[in-house]
PDB file of N, CA and C in Angstrom:
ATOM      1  N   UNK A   1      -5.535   9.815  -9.928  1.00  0.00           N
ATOM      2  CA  UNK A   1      -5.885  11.010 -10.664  1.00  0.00           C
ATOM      3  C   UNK A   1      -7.050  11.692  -9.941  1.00  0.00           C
ATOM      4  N   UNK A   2      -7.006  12.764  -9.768  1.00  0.00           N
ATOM      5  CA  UNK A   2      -8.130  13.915  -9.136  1.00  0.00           C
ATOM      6  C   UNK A   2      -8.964  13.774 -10.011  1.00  0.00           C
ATOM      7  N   UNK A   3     -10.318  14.564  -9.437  1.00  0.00           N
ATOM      8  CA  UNK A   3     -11.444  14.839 -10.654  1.00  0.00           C
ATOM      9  C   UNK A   3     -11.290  15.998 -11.572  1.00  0.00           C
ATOM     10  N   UNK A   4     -10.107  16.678 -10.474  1.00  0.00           N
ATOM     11  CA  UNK A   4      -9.901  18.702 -11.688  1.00  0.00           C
ATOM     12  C   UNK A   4      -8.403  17.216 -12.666  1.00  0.00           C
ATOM     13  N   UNK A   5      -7.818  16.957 -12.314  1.00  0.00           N
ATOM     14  CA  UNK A   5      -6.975  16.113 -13.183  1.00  0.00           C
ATOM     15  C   UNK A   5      -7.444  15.392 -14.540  1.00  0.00           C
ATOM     16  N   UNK A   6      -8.270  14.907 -14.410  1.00  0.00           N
ATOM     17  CA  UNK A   6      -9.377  14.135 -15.137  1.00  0.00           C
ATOM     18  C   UNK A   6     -10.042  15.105 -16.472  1.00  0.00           C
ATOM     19  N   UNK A   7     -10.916  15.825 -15.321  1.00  0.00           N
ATOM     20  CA  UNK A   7     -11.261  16.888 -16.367  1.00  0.00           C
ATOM     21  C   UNK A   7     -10.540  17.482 -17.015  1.00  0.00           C
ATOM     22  N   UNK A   8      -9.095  17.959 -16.586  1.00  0.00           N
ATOM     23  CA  UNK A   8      -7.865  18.626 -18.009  1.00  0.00           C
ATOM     24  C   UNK A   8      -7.499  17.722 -19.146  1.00  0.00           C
ATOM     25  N   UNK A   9      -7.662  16.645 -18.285  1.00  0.00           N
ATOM     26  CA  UNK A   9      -7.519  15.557 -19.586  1.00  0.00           C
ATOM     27  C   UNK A   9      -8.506  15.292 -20.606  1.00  0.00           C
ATOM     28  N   UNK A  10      -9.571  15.430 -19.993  1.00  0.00           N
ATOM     29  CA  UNK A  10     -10.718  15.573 -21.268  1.00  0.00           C
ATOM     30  C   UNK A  10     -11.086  16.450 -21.881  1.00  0.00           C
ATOM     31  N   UNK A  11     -10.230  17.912 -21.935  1.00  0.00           N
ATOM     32  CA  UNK A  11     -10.564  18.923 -22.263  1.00  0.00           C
ATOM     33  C   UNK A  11      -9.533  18.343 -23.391  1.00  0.00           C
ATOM     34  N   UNK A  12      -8.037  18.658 -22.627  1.00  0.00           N
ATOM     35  CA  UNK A  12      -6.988  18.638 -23.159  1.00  0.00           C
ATOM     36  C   UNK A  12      -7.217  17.084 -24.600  1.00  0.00           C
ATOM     37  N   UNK A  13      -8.018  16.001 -24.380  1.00  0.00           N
ATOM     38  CA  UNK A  13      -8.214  15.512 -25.511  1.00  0.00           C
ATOM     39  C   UNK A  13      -9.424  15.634 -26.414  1.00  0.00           C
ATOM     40  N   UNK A  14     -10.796  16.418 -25.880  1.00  0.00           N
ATOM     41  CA  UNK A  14     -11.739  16.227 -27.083  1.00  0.00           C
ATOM     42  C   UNK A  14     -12.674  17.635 -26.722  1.00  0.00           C
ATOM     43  N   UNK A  15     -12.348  18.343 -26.027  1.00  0.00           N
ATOM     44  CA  UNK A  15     -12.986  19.695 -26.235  1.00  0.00           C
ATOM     45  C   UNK A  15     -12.820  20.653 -27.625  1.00  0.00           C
ATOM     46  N   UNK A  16     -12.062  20.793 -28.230  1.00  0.00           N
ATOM     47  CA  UNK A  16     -12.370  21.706 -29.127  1.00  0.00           C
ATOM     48  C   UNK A  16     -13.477  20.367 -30.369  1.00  0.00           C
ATOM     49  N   UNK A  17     -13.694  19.191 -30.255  1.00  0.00           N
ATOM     50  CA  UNK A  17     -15.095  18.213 -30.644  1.00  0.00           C
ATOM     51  C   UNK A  17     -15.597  18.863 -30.132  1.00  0.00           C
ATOM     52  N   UNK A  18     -15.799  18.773 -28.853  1.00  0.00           N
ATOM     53  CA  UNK A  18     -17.065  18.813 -28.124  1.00  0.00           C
ATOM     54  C   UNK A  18     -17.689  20.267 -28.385  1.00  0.00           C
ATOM     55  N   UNK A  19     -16.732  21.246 -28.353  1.00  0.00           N
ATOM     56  CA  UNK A  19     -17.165  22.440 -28.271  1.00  0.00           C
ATOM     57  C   UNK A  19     -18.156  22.494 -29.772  1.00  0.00           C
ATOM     58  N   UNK A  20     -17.418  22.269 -30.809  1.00  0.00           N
ATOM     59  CA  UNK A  20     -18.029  22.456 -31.934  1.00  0.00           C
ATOM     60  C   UNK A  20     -19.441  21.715 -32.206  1.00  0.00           C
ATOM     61  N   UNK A  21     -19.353  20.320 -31.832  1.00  0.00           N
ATOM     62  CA  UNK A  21     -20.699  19.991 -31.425  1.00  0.00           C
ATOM     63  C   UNK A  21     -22.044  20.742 -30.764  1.00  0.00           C
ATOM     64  N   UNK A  22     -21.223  21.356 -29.617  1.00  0.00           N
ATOM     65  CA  UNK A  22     -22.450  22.229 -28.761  1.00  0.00           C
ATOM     66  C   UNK A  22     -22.532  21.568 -27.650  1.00  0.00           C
ATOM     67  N   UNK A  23     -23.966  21.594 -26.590  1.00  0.00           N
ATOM     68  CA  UNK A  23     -24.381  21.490 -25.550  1.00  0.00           C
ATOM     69  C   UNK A  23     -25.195  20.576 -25.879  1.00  0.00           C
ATOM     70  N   UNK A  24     -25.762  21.029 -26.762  1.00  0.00           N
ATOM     71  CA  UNK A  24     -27.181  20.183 -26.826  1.00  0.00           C
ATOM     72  C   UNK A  24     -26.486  19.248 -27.670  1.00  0.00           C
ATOM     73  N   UNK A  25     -25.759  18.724 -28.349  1.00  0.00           N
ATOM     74  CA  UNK A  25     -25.468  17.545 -28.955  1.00  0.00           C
ATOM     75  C   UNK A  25     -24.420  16.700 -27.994  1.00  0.00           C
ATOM     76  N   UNK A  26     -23.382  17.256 -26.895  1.00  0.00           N
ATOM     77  CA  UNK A  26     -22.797  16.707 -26.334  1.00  0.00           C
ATOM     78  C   UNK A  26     -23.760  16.145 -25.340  1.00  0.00           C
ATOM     79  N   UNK A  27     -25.102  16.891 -24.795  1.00  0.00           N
ATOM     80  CA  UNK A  27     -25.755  16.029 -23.897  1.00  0.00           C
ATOM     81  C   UNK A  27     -26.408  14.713 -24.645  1.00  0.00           C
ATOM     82  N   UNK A  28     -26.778  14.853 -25.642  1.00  0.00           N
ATOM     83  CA  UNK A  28     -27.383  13.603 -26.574  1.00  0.00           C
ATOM     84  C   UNK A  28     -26.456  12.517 -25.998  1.00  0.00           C
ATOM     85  N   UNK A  29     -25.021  12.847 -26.491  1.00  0.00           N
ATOM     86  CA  UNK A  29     -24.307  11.675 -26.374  1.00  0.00           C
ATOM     87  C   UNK A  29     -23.758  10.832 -24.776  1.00  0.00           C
ATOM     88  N   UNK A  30     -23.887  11.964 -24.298  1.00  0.00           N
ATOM     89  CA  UNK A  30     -24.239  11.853 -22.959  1.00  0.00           C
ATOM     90  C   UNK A  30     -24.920  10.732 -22.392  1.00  0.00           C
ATOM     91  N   UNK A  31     -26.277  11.382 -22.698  1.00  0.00           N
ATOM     92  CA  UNK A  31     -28.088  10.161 -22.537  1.00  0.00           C
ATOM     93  C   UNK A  31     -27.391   9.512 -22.902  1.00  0.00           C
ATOM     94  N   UNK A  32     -27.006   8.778 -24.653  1.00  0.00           N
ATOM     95  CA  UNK A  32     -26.617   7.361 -24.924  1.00  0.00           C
ATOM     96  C   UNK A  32     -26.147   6.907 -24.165  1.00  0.00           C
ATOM     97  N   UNK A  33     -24.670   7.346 -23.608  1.00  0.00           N
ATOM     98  CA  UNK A  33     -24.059   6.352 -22.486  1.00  0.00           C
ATOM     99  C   UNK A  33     -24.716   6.276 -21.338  1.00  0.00           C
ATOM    100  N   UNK A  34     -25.278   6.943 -20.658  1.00  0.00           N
ATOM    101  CA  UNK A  34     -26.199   6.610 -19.487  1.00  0.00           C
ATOM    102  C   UNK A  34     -27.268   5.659 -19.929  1.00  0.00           C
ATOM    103  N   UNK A  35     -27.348   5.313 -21.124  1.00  0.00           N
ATOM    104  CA  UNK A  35     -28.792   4.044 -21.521  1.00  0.00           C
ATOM    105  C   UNK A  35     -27.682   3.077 -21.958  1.00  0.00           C
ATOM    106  N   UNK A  36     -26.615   3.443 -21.913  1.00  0.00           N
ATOM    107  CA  UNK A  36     -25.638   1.904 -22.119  1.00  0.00           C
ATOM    108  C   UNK A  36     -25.313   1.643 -21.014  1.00  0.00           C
ATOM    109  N   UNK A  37     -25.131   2.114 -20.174  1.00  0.00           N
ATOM    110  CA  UNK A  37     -24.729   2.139 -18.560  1.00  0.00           C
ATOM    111  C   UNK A  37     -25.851   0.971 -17.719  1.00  0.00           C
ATOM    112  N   UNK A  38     -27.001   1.486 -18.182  1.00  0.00           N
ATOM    113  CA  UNK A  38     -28.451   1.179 -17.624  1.00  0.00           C
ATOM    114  C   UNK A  38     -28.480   0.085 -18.226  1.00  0.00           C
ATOM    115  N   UNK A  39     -28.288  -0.475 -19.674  1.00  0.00           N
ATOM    116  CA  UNK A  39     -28.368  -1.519 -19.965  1.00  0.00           C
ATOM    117  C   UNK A  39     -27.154  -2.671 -19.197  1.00  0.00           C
ATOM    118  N   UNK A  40     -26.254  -2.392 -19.186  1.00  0.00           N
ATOM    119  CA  UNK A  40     -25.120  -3.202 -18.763  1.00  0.00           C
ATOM    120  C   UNK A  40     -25.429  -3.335 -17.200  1.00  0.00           C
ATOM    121  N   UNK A  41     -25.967  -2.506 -16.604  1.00  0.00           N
ATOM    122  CA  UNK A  41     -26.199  -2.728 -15.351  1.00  0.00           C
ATOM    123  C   UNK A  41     -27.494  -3.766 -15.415  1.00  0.00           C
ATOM    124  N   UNK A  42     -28.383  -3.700 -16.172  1.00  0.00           N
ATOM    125  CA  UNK A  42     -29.487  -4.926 -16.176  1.00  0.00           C
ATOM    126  C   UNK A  42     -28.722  -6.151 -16.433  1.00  0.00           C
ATOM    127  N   UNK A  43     -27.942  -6.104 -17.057  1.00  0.00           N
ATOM    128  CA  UNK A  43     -27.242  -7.697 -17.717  1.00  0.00           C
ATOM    129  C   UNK A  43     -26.381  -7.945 -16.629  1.00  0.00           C
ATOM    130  N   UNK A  44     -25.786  -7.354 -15.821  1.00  0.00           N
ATOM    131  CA  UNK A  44     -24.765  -7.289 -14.572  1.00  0.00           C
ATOM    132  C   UNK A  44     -25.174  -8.544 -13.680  1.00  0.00           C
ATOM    133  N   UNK A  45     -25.741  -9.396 -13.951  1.00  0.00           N
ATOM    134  CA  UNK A  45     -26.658  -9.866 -12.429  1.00  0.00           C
ATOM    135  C   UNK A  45     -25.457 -11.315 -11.733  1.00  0.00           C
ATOM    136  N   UNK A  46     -24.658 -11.434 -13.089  1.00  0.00           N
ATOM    137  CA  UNK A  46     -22.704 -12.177 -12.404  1.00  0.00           C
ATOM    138  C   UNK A  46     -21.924 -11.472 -11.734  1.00  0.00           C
ATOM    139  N   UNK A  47     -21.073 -12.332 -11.325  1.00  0.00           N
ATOM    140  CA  UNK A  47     -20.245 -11.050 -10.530  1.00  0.00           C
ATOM    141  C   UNK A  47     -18.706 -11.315 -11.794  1.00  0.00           C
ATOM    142  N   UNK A  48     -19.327 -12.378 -12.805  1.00  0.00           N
ATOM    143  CA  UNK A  48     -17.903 -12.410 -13.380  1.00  0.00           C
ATOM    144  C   UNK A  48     -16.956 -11.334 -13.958  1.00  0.00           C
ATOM    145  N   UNK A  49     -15.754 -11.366 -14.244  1.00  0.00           N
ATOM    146  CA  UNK A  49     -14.750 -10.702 -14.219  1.00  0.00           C
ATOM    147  C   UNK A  49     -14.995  -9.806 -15.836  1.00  0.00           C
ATOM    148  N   UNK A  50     -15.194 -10.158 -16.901  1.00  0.00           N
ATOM    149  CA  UNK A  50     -16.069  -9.785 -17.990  1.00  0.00           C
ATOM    150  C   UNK A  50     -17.498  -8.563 -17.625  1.00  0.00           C
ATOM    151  N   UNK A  51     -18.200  -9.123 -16.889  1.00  0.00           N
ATOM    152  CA  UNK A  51     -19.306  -8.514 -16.430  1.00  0.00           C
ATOM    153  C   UNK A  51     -19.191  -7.043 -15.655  1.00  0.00           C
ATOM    154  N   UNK A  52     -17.934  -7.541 -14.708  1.00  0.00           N
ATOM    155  CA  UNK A  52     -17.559  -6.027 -14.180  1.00  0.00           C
ATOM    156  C   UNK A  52     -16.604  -4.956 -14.578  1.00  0.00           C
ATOM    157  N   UNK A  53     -15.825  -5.354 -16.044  1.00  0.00           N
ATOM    158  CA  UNK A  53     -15.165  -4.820 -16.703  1.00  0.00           C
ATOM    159  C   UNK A  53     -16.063  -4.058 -17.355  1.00  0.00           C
ATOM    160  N   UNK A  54     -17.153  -4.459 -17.987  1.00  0.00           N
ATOM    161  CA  UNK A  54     -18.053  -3.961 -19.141  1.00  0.00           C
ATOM    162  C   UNK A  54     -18.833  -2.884 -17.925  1.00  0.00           C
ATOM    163  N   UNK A  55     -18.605  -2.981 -17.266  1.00  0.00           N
ATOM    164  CA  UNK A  55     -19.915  -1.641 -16.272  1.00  0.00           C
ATOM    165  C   UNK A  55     -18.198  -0.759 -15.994  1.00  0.00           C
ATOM    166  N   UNK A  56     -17.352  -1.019 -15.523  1.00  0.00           N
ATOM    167  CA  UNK A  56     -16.032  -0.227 -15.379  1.00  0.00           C
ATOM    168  C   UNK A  56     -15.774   0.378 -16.878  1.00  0.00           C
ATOM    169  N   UNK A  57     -16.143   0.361 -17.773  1.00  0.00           N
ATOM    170  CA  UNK A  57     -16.154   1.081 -18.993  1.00  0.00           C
ATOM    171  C   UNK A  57     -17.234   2.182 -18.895  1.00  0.00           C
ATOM    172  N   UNK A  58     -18.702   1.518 -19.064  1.00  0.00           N
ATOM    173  CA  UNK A  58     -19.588   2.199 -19.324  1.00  0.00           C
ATOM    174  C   UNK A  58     -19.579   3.353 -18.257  1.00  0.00           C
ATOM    175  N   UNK A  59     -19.336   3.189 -16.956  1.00  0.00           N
ATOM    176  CA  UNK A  59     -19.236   4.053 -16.060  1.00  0.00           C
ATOM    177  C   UNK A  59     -18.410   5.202 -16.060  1.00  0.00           C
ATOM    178  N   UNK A  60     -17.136   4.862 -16.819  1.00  0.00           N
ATOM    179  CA  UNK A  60     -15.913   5.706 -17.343  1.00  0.00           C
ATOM    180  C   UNK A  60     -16.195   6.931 -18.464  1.00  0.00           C
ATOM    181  N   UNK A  61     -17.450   6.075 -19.747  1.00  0.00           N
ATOM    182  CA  UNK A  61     -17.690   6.841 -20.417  1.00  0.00           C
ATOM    183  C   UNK A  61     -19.385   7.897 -19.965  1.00  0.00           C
ATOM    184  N   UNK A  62     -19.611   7.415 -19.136  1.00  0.00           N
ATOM    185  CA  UNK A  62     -20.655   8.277 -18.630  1.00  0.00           C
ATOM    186  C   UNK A  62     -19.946   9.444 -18.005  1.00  0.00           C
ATOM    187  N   UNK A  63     -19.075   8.945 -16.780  1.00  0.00           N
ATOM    188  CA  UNK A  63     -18.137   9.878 -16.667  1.00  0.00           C
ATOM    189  C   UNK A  63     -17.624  11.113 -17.441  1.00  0.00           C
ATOM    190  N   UNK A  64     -17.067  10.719 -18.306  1.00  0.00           N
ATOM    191  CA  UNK A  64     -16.250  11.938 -19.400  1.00  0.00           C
ATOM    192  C   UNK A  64     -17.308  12.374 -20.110  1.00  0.00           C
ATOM    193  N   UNK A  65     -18.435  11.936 -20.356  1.00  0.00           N
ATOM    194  CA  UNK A  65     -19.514  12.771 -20.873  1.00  0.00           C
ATOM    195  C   UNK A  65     -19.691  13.629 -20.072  1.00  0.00           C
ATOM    196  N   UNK A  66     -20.293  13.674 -18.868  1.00  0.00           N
ATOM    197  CA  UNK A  66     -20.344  14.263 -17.571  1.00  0.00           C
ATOM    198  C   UNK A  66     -19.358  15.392 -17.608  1.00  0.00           C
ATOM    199  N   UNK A  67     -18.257  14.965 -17.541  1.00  0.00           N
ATOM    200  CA  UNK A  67     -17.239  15.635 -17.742  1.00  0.00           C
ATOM    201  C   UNK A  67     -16.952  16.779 -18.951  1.00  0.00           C
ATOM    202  N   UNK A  68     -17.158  16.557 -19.967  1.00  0.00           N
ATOM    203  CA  UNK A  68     -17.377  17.756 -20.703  1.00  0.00           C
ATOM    204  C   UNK A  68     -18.516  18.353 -21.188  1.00  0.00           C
ATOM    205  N   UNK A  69     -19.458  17.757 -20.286  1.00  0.00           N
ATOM    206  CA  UNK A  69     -20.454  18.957 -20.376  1.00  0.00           C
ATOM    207  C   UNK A  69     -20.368  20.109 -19.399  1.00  0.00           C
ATOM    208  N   UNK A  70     -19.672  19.689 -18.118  1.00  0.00           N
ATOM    209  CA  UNK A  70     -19.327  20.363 -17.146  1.00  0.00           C
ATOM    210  C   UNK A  70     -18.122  21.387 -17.942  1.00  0.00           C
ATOM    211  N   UNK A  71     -17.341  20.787 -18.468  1.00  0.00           N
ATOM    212  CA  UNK A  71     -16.521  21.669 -19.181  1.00  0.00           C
ATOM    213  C   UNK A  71     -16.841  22.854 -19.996  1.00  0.00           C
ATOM    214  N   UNK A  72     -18.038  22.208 -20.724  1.00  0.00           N
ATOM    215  CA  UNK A  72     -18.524  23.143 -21.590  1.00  0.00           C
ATOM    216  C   UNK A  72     -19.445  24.631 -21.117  1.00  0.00           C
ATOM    217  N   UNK A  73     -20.034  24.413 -19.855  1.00  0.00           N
ATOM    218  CA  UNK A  73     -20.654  25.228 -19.460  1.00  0.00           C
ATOM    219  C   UNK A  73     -19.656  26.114 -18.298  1.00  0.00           C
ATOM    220  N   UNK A  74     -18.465  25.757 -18.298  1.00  0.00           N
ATOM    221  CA  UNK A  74     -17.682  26.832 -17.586  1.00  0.00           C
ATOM    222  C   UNK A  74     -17.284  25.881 -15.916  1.00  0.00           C
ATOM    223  N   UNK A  75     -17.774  24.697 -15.774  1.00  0.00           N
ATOM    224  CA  UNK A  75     -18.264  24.428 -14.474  1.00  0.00           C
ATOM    225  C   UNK A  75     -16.921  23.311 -13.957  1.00  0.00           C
ATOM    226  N   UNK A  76     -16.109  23.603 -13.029  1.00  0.00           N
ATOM    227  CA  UNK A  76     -14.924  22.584 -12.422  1.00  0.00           C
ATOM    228  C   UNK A  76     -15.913  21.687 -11.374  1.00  0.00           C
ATOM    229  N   UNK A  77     -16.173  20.491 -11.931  1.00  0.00           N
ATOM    230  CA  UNK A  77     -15.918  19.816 -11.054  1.00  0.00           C
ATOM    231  C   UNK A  77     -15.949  19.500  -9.655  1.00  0.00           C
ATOM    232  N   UNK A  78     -14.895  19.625  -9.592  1.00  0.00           N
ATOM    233  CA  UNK A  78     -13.907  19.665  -8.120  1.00  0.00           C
ATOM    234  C   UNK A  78     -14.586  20.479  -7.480  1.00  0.00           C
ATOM    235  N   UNK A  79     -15.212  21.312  -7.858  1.00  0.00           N
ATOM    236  CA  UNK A  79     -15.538  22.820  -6.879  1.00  0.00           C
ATOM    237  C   UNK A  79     -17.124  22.296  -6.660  1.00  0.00           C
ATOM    238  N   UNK A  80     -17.814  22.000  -7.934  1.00  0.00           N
ATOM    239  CA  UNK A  80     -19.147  21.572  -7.902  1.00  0.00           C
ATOM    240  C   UNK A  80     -19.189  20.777  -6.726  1.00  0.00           C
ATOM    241  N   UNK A  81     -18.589  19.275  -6.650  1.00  0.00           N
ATOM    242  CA  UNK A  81     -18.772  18.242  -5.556  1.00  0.00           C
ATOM    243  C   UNK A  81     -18.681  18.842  -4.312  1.00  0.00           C
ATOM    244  N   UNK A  82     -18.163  19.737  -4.222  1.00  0.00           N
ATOM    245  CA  UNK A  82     -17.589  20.507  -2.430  1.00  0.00           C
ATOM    246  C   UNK A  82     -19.321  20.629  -1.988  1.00  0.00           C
ATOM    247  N   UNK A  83     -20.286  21.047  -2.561  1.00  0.00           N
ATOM    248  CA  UNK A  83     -21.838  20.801  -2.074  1.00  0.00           C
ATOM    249  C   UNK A  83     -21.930  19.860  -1.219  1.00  0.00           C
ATOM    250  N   UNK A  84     -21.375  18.311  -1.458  1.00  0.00           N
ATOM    251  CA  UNK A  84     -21.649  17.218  -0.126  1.00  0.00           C
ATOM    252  C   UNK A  84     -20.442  17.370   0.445  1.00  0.00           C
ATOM    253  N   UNK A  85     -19.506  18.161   0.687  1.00  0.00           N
ATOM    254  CA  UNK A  85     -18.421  17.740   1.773  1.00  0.00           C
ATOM    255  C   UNK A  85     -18.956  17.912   3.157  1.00  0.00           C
ATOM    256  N   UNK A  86     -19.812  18.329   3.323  1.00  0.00           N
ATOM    257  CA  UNK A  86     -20.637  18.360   5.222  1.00  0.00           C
ATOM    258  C   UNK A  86     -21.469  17.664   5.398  1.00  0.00           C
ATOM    259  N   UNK A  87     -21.694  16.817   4.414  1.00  0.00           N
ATOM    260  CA  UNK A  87     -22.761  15.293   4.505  1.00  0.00           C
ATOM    261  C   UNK A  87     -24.066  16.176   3.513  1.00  0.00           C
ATOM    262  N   UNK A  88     -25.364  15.625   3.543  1.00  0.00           N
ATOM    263  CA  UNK A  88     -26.085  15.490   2.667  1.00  0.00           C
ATOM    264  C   UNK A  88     -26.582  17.077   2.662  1.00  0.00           C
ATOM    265  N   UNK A  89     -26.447  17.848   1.508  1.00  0.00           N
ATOM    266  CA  UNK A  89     -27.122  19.024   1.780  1.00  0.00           C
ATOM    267  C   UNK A  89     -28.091  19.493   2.329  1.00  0.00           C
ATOM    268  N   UNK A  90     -29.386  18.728   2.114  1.00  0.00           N
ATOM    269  CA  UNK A  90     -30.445  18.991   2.525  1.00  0.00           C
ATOM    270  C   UNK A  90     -30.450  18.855   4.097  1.00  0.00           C
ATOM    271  N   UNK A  91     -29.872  17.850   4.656  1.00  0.00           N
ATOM    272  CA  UNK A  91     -29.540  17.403   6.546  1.00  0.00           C
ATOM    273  C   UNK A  91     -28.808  17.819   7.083  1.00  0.00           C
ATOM    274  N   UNK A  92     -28.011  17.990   5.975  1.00  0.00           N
ATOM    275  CA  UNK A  92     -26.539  18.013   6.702  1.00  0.00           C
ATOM    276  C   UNK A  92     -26.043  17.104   7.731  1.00  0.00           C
ATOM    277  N   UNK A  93     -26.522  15.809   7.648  1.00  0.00           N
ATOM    278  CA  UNK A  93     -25.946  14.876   8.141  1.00  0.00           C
ATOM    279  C   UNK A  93     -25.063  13.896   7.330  1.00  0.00           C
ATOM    280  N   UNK A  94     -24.336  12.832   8.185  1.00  0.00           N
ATOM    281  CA  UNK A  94     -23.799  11.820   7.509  1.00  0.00           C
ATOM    282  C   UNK A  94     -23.374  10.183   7.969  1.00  0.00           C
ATOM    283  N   UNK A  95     -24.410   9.505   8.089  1.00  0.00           N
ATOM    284  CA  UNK A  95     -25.118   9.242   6.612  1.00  0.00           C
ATOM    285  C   UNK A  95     -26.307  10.218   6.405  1.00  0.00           C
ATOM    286  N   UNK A  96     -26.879  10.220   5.332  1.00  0.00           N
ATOM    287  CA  UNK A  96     -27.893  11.351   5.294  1.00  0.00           C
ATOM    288  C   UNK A  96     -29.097  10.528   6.212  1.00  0.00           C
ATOM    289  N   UNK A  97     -29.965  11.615   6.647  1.00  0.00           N
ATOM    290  CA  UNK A  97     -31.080  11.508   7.434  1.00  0.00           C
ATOM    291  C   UNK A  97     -32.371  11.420   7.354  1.00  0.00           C
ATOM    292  N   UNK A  98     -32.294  11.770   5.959  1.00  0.00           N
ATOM    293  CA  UNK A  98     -34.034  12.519   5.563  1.00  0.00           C
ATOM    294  C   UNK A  98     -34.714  11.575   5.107  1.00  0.00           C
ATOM    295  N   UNK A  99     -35.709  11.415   5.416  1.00  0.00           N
ATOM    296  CA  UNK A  99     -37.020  10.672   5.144  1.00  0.00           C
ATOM    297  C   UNK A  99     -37.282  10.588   3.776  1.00  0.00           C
ATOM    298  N   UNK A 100     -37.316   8.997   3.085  1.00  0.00           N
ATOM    299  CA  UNK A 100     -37.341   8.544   1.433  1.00  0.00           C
ATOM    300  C   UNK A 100     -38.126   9.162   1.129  1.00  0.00           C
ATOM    301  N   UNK A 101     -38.304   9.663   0.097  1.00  0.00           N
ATOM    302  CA  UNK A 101     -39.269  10.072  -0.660  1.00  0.00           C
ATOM    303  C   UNK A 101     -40.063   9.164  -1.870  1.00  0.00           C
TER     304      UNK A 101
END
């Protein structure tokens, strides 16, 4: 599945929610999964098969949050990411080049 694929699918199942919610409440829910994400990644420290299922979720639903907020503000995706297709914006190299900050 593509990322413009993906995103029709999350329109096509919970945008007119999301819409009615808003921006500012779809990002709320958003944060949550990125602090469930963050948590599961602290507990991650197995490589067992359980362990990497539970971050292959949380990552999924960070995702589709992601995903319809991008939706909500008019924004594909697909088009957004094209920014790194020439390696790192700022270098424009690849791997990127620039000095850590």
């Amino acid at each position: 599945m593509t990322i413009d694929e993906f995103q029709k699918l999350i329109e096509k199942l919970y945008f007119s929610k999301d819409k009615k919610r808003g921006i500012e409440g779809t990002y709320m829910w958003f944060a949550e999964e990125v602090g469930e994400l963050a948590r599961a990644i602290r507990k991650s420290k197995s490589k067992d098969k359980k362990s990497k299922e539970h971050l292959e979720e949380e990552f999924a639903d960070c995702f589709a949050w992601l995903v319809t907020l991008a939706s909500l503000t008019g924004i594909k995706l697909e088009k957004a990411i094209e920014k790194y297709k020439n390696g790192c914006p700022k270098c424009r190299k690849n791997p990127c080049k620039c000095k850590e900050q």
